[in-house]
N, C-alpha and C. Protein backbone atom coordinates (compact mmCIF):
# COMPACT_ATOMS: atom_id res chain seq x y z
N UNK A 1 22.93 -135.37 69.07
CA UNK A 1 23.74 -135.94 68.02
C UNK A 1 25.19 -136.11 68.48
N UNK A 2 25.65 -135.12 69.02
CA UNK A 2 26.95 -135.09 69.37
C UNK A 2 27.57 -136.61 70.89
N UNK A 3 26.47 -136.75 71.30
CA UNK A 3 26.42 -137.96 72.37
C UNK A 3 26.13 -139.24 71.71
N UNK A 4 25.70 -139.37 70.66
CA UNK A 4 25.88 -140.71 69.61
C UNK A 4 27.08 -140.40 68.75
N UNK A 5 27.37 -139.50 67.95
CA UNK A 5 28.61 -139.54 67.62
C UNK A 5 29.58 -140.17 68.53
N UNK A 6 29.85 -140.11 69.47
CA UNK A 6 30.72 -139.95 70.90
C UNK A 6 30.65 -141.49 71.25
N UNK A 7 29.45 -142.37 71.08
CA UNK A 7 29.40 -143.69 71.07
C UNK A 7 29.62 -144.61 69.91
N UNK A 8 29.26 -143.70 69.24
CA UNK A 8 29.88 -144.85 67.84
C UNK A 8 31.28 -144.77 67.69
N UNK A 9 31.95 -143.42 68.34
CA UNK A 9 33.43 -143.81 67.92
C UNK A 9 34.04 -144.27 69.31
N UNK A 10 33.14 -144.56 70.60
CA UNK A 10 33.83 -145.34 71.84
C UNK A 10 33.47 -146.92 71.10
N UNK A 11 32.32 -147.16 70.53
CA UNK A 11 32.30 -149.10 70.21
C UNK A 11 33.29 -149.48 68.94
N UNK A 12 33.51 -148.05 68.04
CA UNK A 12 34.43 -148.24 67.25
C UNK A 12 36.16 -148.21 68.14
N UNK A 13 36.34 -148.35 68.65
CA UNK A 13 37.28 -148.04 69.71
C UNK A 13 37.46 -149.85 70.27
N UNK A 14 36.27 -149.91 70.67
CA UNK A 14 35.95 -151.19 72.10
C UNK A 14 36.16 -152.20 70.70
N UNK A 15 35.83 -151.94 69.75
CA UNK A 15 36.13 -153.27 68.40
C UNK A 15 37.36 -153.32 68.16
N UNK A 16 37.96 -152.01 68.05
CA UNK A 16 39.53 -152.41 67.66
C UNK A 16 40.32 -152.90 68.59
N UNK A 17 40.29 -152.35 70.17
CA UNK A 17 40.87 -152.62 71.34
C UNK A 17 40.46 -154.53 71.00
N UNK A 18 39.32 -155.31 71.22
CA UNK A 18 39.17 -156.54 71.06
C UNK A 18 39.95 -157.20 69.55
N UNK A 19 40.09 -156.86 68.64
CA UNK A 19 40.59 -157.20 67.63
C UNK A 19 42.08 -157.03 67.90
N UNK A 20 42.62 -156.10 68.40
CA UNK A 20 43.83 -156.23 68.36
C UNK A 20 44.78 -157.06 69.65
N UNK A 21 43.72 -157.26 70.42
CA UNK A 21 43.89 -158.32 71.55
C UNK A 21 44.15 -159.93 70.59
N UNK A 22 42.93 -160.19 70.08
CA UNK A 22 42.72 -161.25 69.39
C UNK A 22 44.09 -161.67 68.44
N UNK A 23 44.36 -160.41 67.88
CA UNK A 23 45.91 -160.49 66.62
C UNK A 23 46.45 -160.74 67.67
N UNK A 24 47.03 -160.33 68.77
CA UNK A 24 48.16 -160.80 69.41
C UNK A 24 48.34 -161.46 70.12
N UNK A 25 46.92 -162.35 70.57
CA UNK A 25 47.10 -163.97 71.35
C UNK A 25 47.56 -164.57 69.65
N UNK A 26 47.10 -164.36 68.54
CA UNK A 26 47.39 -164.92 67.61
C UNK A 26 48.60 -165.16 67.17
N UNK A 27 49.30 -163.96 67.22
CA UNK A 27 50.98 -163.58 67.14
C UNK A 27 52.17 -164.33 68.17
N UNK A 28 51.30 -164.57 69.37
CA UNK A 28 51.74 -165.40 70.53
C UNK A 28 51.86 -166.61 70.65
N UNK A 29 50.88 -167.05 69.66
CA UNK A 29 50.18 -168.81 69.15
C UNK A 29 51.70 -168.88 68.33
N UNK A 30 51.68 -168.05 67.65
CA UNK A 30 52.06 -168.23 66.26
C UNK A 30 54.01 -168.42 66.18
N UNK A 31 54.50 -167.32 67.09
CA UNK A 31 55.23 -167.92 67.15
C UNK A 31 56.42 -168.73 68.21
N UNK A 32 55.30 -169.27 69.27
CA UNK A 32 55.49 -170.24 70.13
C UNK A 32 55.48 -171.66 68.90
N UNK A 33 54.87 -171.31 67.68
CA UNK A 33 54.29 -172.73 66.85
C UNK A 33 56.06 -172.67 66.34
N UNK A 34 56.44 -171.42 66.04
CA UNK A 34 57.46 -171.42 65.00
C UNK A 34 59.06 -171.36 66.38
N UNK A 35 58.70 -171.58 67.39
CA UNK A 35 59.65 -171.22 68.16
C UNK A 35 60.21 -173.03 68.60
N UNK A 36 59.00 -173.90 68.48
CA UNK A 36 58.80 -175.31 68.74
C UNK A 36 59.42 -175.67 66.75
N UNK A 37 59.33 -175.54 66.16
CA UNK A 37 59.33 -175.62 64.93
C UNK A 37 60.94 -175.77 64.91
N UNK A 38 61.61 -174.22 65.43
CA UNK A 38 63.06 -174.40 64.95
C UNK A 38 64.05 -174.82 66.19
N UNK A 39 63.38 -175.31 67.57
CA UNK A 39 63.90 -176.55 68.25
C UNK A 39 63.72 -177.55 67.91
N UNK A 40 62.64 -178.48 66.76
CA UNK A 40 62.62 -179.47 66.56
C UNK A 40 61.63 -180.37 67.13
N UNK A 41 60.99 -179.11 68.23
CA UNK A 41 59.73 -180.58 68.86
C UNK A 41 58.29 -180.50 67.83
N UNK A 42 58.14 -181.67 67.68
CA UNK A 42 56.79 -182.30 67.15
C UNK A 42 56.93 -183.09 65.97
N UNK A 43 58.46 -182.51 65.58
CA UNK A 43 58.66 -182.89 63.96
C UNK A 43 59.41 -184.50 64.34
N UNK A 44 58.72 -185.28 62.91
CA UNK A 44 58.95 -187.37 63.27
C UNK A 44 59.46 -187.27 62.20
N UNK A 45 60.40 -188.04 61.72
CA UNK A 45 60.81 -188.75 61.22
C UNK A 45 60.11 -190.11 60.82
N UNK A 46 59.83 -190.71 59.48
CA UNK A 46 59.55 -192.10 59.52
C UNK A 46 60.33 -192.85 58.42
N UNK A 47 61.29 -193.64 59.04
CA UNK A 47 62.83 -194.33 58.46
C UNK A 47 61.97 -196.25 58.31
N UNK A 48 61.44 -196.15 57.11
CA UNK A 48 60.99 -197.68 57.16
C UNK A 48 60.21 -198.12 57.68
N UNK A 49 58.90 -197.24 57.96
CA UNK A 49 58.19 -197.72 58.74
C UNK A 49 58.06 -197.60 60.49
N UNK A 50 59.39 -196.98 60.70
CA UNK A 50 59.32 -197.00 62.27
C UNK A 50 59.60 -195.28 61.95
N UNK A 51 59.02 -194.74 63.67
CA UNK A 51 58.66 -193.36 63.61
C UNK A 51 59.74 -192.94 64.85
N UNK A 52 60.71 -191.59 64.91
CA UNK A 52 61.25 -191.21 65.44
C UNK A 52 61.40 -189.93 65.77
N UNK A 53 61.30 -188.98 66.88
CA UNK A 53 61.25 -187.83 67.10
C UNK A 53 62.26 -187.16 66.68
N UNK A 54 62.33 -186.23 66.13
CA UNK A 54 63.69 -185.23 66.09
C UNK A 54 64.01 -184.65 67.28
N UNK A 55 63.25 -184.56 68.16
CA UNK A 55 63.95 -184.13 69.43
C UNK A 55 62.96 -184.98 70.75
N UNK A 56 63.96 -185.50 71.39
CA UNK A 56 63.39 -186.88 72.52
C UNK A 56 62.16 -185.43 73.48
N UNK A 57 62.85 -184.58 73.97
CA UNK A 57 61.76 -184.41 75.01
C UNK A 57 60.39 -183.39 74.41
N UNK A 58 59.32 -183.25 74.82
CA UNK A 58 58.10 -182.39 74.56
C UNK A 58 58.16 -181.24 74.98
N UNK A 59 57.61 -180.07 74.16
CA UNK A 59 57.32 -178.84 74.65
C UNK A 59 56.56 -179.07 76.52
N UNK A 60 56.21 -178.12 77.35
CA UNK A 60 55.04 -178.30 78.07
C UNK A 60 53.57 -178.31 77.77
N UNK A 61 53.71 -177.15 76.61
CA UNK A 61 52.33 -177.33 75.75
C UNK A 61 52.31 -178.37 74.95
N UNK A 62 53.55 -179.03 74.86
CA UNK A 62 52.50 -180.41 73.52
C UNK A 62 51.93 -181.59 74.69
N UNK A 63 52.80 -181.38 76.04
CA UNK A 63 52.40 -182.13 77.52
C UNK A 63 50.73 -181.91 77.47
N UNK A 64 50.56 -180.33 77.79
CA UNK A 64 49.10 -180.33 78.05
C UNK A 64 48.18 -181.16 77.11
N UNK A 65 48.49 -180.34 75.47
CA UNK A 65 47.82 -180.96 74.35
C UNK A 65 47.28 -182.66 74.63
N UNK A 66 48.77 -183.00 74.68
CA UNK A 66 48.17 -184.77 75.04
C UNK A 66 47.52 -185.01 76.02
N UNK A 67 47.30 -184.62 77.09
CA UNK A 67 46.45 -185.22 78.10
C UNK A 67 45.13 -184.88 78.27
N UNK A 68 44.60 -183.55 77.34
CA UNK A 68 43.19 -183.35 77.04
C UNK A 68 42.79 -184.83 76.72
């Protein structure tokens, strides 16, 4: 008993270690999103019909994004 105890709280372990990996590519996503956000890249403008960047050059990631 004591050697299954001992594994249920190592996979309870190996779940949180993966979950908390997961939150913090998330946290990383998140605010690279908000870091692009308050430089201004991605955000358009549309003045009449014609469309204009708020800021002329691209992240490197919005580079990659487009060429998928």
């Amino acid at each position: 008993m004591g050697g299954n105890y001992f594994e249920q709280i190592a996979q309870e372990i190996f779940k949180h270690k993966r979950l908390m990996e997961q939150l913090e590519a998330e946290n990383r996503e998140l605010r690279q999103q908000l870091a692009d956000l308050r430089a201004g890249r991605g955000i358009f403008v549309d003045i009449a019909g014609s469309r204009f960047a708020l800021r002329d050059s691209a992240s490197p990631r919005d580079r990659l994004v487009r060429t998928r």
